[in-house]
PDB file of N, CA and C in Angstrom:
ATOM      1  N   UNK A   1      45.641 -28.336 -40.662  1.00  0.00           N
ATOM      2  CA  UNK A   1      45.489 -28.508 -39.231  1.00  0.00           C
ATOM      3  C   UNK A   1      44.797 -27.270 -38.659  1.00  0.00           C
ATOM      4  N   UNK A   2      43.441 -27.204 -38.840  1.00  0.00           N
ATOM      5  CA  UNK A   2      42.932 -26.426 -38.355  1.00  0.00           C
ATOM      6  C   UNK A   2      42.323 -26.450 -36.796  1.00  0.00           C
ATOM      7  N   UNK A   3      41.678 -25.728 -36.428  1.00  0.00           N
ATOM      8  CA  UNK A   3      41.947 -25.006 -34.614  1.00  0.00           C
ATOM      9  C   UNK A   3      40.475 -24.467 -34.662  1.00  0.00           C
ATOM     10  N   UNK A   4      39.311 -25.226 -34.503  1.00  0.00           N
ATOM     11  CA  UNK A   4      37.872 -24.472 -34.209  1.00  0.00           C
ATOM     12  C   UNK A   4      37.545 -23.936 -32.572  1.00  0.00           C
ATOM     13  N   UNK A   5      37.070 -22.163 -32.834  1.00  0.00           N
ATOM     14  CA  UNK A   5      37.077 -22.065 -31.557  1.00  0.00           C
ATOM     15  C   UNK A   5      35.613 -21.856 -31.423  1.00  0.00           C
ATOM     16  N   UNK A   6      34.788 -22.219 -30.115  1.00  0.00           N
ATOM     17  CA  UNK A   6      33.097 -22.094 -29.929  1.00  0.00           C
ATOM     18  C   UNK A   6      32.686 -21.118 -29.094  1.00  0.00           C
ATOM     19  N   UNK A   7      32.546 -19.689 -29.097  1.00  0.00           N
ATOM     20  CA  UNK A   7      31.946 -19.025 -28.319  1.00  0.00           C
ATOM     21  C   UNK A   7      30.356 -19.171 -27.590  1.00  0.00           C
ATOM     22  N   UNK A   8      31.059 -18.881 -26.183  1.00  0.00           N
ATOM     23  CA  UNK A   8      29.579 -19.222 -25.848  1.00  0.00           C
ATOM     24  C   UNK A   8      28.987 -18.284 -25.258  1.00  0.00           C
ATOM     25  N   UNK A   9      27.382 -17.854 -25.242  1.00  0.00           N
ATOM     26  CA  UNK A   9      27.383 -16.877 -24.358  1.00  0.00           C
ATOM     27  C   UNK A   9      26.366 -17.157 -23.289  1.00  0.00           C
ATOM     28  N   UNK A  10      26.422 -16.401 -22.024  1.00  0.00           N
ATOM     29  CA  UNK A  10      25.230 -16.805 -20.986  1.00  0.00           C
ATOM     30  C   UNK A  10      24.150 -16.143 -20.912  1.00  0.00           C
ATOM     31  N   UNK A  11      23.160 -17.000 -21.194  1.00  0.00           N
ATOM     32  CA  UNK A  11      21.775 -16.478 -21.506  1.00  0.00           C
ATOM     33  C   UNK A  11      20.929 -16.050 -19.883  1.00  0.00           C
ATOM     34  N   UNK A  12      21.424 -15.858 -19.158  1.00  0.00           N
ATOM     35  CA  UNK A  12      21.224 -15.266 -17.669  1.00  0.00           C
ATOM     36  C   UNK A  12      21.591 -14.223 -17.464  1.00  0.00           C
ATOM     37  N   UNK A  13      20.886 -13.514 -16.874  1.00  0.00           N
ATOM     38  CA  UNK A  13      21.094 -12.529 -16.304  1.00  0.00           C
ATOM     39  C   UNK A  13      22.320 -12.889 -15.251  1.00  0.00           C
ATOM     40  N   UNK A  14      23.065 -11.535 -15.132  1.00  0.00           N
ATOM     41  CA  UNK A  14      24.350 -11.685 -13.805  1.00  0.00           C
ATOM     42  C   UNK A  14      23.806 -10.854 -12.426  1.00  0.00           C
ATOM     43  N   UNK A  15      23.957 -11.764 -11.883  1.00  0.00           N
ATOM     44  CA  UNK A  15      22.958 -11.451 -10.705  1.00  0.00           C
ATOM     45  C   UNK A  15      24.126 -11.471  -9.164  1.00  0.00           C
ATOM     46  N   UNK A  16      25.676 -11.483  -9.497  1.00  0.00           N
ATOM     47  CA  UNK A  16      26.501 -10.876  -8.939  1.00  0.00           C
ATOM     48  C   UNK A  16      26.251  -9.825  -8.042  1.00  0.00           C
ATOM     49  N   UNK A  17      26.519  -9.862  -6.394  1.00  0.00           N
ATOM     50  CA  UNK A  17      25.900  -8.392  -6.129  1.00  0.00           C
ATOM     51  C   UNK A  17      26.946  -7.357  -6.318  1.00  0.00           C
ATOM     52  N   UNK A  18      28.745  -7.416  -6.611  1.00  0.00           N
ATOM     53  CA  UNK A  18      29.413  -6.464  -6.461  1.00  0.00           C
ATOM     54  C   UNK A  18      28.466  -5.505  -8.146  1.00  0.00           C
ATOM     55  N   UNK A  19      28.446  -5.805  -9.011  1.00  0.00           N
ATOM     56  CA  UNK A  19      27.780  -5.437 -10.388  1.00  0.00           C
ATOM     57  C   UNK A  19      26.866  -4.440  -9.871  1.00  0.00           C
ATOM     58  N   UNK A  20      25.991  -5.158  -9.081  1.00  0.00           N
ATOM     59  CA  UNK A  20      24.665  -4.199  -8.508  1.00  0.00           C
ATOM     60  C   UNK A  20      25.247  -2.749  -7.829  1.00  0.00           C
ATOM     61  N   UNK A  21      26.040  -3.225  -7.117  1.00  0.00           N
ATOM     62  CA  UNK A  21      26.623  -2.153  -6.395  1.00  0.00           C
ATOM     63  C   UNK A  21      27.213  -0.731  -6.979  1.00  0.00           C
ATOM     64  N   UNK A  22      27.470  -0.902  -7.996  1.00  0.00           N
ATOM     65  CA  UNK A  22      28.734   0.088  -8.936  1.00  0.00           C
ATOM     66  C   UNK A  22      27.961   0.619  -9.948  1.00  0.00           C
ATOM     67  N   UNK A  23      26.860   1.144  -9.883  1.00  0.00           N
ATOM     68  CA  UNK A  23      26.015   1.487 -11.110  1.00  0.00           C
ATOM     69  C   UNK A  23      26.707   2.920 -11.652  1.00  0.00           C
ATOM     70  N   UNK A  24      26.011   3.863 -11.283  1.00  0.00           N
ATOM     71  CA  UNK A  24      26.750   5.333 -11.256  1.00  0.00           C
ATOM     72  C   UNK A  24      27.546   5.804 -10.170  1.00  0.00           C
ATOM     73  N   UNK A  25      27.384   5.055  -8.703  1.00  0.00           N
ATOM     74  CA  UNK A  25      28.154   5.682  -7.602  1.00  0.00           C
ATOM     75  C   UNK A  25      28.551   4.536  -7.086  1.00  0.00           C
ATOM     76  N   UNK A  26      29.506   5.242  -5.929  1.00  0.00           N
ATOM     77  CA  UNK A  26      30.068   3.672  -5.320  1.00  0.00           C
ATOM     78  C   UNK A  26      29.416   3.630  -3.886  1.00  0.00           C
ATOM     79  N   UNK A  27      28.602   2.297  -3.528  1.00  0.00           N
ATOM     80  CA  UNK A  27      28.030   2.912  -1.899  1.00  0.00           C
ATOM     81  C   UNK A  27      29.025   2.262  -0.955  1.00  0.00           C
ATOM     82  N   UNK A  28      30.107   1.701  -1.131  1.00  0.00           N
ATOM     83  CA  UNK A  28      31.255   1.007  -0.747  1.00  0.00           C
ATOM     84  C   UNK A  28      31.888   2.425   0.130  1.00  0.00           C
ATOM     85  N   UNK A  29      32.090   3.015  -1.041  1.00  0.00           N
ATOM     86  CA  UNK A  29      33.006   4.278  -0.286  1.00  0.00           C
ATOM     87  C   UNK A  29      32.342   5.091   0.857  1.00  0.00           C
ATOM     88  N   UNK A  30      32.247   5.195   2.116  1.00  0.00           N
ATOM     89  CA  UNK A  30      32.178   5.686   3.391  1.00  0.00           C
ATOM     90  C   UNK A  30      32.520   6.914   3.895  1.00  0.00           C
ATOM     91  N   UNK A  31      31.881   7.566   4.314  1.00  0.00           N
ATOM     92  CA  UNK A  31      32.320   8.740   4.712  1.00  0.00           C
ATOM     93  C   UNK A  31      33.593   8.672   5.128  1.00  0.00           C
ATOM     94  N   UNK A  32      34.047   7.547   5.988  1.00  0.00           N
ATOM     95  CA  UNK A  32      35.433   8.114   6.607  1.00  0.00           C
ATOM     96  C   UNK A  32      36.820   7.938   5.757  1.00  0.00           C
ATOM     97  N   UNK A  33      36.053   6.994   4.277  1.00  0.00           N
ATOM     98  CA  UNK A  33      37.375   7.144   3.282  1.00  0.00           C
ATOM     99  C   UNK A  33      37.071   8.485   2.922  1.00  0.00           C
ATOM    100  N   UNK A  34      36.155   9.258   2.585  1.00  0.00           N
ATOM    101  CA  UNK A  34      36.018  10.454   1.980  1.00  0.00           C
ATOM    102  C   UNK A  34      36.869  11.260   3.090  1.00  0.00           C
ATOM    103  N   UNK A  35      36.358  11.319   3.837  1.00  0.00           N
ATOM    104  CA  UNK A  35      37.216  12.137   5.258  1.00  0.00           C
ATOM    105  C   UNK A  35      38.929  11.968   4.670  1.00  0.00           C
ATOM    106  N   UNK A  36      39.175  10.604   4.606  1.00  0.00           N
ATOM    107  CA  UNK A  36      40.665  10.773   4.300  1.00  0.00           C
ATOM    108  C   UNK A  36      41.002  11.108   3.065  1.00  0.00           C
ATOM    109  N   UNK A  37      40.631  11.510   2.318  1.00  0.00           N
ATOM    110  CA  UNK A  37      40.977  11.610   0.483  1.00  0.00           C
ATOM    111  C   UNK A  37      40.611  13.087   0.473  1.00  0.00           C
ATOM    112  N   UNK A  38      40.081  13.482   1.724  1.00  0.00           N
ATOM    113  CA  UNK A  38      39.583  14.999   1.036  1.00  0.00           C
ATOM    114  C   UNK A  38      40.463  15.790   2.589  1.00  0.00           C
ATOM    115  N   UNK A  39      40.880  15.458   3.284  1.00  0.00           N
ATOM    116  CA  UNK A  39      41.132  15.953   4.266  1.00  0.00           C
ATOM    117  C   UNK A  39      42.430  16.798   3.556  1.00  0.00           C
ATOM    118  N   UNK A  40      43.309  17.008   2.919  1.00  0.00           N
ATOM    119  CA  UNK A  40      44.236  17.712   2.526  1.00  0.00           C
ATOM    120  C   UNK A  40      43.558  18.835   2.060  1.00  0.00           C
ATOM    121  N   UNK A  41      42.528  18.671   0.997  1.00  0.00           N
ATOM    122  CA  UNK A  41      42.121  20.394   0.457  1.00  0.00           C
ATOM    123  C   UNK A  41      40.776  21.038   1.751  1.00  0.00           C
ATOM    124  N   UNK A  42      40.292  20.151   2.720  1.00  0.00           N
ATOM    125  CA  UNK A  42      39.667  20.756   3.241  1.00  0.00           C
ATOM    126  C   UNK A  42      40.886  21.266   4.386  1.00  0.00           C
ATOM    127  N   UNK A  43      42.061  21.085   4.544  1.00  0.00           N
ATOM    128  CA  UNK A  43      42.968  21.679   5.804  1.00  0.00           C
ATOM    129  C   UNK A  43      43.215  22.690   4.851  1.00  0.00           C
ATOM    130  N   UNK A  44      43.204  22.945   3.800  1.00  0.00           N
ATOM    131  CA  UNK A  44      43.656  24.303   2.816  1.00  0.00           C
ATOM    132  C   UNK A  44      42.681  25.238   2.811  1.00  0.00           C
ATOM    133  N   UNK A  45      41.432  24.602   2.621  1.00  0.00           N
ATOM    134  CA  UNK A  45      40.296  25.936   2.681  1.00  0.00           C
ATOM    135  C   UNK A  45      39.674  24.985   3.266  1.00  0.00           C
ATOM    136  N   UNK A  46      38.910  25.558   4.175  1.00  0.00           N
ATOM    137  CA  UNK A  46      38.089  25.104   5.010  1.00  0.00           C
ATOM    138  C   UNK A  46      36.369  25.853   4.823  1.00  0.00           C
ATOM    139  N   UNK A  47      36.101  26.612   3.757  1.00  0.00           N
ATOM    140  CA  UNK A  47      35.104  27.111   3.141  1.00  0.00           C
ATOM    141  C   UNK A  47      35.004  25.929   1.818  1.00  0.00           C
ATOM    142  N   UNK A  48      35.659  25.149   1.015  1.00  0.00           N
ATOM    143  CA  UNK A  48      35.662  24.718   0.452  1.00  0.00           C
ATOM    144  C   UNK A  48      34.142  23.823   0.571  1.00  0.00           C
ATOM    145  N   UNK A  49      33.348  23.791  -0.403  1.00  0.00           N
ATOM    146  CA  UNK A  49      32.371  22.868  -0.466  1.00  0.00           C
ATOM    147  C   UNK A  49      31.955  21.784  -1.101  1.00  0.00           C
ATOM    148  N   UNK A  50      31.192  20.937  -0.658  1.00  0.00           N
ATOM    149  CA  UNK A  50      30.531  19.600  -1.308  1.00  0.00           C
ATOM    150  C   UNK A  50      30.968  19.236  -2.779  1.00  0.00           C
ATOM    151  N   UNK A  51      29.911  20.242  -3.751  1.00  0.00           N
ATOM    152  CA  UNK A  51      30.167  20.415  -4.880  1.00  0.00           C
ATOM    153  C   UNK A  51      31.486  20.043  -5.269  1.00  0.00           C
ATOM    154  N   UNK A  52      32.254  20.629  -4.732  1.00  0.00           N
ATOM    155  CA  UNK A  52      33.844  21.485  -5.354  1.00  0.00           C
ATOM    156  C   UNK A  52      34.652  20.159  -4.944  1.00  0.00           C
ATOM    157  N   UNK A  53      34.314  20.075  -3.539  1.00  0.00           N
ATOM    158  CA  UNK A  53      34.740  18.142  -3.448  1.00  0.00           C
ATOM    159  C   UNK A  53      34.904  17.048  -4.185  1.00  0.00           C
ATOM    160  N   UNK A  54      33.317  17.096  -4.779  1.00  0.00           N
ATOM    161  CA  UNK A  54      33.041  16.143  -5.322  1.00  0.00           C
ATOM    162  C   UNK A  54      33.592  16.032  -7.087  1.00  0.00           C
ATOM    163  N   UNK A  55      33.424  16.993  -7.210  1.00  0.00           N
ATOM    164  CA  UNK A  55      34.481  17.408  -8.756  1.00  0.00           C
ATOM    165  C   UNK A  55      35.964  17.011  -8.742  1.00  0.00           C
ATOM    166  N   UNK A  56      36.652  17.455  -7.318  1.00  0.00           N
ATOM    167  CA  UNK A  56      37.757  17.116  -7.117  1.00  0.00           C
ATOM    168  C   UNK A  56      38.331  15.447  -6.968  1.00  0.00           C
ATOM    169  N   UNK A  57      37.383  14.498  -6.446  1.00  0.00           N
ATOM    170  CA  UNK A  57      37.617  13.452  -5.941  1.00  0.00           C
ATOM    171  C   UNK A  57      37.036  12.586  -7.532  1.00  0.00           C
ATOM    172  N   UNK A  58      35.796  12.854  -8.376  1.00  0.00           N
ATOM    173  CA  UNK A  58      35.756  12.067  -9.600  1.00  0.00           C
ATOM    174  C   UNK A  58      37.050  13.025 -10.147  1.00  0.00           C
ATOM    175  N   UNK A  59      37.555  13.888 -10.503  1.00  0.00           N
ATOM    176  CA  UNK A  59      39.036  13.953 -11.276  1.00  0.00           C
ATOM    177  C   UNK A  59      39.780  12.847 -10.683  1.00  0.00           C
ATOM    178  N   UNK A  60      40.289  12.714  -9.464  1.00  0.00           N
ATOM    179  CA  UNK A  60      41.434  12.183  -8.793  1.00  0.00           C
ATOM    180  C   UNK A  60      41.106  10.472  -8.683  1.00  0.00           C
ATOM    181  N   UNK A  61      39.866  10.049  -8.609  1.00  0.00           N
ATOM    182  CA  UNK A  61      39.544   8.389  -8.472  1.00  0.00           C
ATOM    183  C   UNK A  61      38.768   8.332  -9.602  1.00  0.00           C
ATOM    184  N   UNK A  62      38.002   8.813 -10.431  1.00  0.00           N
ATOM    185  CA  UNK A  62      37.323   8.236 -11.168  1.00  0.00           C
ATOM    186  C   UNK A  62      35.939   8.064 -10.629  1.00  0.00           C
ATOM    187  N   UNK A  63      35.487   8.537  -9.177  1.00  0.00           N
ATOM    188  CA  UNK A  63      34.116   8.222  -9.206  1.00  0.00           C
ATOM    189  C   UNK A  63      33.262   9.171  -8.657  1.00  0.00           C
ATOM    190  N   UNK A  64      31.920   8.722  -8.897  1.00  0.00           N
ATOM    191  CA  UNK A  64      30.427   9.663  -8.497  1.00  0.00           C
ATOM    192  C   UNK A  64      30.044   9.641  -7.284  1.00  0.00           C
ATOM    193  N   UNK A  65      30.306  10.644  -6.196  1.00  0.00           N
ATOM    194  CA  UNK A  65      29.681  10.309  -5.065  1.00  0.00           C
ATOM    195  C   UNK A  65      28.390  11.171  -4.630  1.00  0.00           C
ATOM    196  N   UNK A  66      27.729  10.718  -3.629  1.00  0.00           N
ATOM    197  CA  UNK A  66      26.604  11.464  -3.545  1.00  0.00           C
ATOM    198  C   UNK A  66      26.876  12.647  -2.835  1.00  0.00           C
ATOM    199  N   UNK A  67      26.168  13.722  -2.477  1.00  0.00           N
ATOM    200  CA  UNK A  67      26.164  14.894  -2.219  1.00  0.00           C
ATOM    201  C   UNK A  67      26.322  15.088  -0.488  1.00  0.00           C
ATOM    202  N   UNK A  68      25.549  13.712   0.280  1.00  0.00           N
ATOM    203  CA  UNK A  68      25.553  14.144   1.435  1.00  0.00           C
ATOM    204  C   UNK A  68      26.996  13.354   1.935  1.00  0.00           C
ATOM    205  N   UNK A  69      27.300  12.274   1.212  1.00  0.00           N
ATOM    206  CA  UNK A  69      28.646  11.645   1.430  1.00  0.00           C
ATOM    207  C   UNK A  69      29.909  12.491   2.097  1.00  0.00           C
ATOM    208  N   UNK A  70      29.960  13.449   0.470  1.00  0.00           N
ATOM    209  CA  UNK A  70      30.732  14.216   0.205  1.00  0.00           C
ATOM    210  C   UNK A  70      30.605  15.385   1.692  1.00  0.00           C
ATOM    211  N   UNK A  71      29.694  15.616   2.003  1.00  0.00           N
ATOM    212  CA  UNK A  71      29.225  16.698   3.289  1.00  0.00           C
ATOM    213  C   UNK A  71      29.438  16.202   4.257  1.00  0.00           C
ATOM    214  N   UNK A  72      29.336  15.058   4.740  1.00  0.00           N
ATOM    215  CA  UNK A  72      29.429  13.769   6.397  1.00  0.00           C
ATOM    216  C   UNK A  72      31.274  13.816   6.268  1.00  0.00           C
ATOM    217  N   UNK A  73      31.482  13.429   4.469  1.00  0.00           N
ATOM    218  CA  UNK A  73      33.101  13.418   4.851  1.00  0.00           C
ATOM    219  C   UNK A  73      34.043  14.468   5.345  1.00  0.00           C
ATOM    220  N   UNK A  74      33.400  15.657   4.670  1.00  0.00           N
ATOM    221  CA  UNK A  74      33.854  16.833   5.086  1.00  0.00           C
ATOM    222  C   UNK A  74      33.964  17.258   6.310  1.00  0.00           C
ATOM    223  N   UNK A  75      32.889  16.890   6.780  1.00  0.00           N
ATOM    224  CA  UNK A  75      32.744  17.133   8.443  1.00  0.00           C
ATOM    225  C   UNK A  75      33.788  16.157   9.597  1.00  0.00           C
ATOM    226  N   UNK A  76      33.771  14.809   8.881  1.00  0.00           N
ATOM    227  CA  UNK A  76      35.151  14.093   9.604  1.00  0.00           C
ATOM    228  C   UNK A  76      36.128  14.653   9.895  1.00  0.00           C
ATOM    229  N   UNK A  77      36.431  15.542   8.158  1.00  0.00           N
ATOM    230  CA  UNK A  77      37.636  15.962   7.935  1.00  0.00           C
ATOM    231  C   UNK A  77      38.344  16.582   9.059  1.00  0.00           C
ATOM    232  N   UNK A  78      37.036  18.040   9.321  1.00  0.00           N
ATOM    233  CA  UNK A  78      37.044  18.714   9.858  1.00  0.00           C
ATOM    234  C   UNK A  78      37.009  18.170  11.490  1.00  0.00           C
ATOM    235  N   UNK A  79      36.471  17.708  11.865  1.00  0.00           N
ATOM    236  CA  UNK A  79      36.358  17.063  13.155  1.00  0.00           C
ATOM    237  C   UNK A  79      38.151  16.463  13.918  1.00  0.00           C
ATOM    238  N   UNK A  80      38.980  15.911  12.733  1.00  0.00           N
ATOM    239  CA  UNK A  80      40.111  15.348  13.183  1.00  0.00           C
ATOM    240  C   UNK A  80      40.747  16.212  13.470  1.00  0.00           C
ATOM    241  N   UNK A  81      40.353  17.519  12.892  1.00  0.00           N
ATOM    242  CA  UNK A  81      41.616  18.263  13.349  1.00  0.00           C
ATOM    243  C   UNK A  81      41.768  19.000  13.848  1.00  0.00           C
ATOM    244  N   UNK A  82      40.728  18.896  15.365  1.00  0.00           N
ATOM    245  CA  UNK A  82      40.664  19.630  16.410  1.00  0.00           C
ATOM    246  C   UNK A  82      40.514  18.393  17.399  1.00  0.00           C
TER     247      UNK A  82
END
């Protein structure tokens, strides 16, 4: 009593747009989530920069953000808490 199984595969391209979206960075993520995910080490140092951000936030989520992201969020940060 045998059990045949048929793999199939799709000869198309996936043309999904979330796929498109998620290549190396996420463009989903918004300055004002960055604002909130980074707002704790920027109330600690407030010299703290982009760079140093952005190292901090791929450790903590797993992802690549761009440089000016990381700078617009910072500035939210900073903005709420005055």
């Amino acid at each position: 009593n045998s059990t045949n199984v048929q793999v199939k595969l799709n000869p198309f391209k996936h043309t999904c747009q979330e796929s498109t979206l998620r290549k190396d960075t996420i463009s989903r993520a918004k300055s004002r989530w960055v604002a909130e995910e980074v707002k704790k080490w920027v109330k600690e140092n407030q010299q703290v920069g982009p760079k140093e951000l952005q190292k901090n936030i791929e450790d903590k989520v797993k992802i690549d953000l761009p440089y000016m992201r990381l700078f617009n969020g910072k500035q939210h940060a900073m903005d709420s808490f005055y």
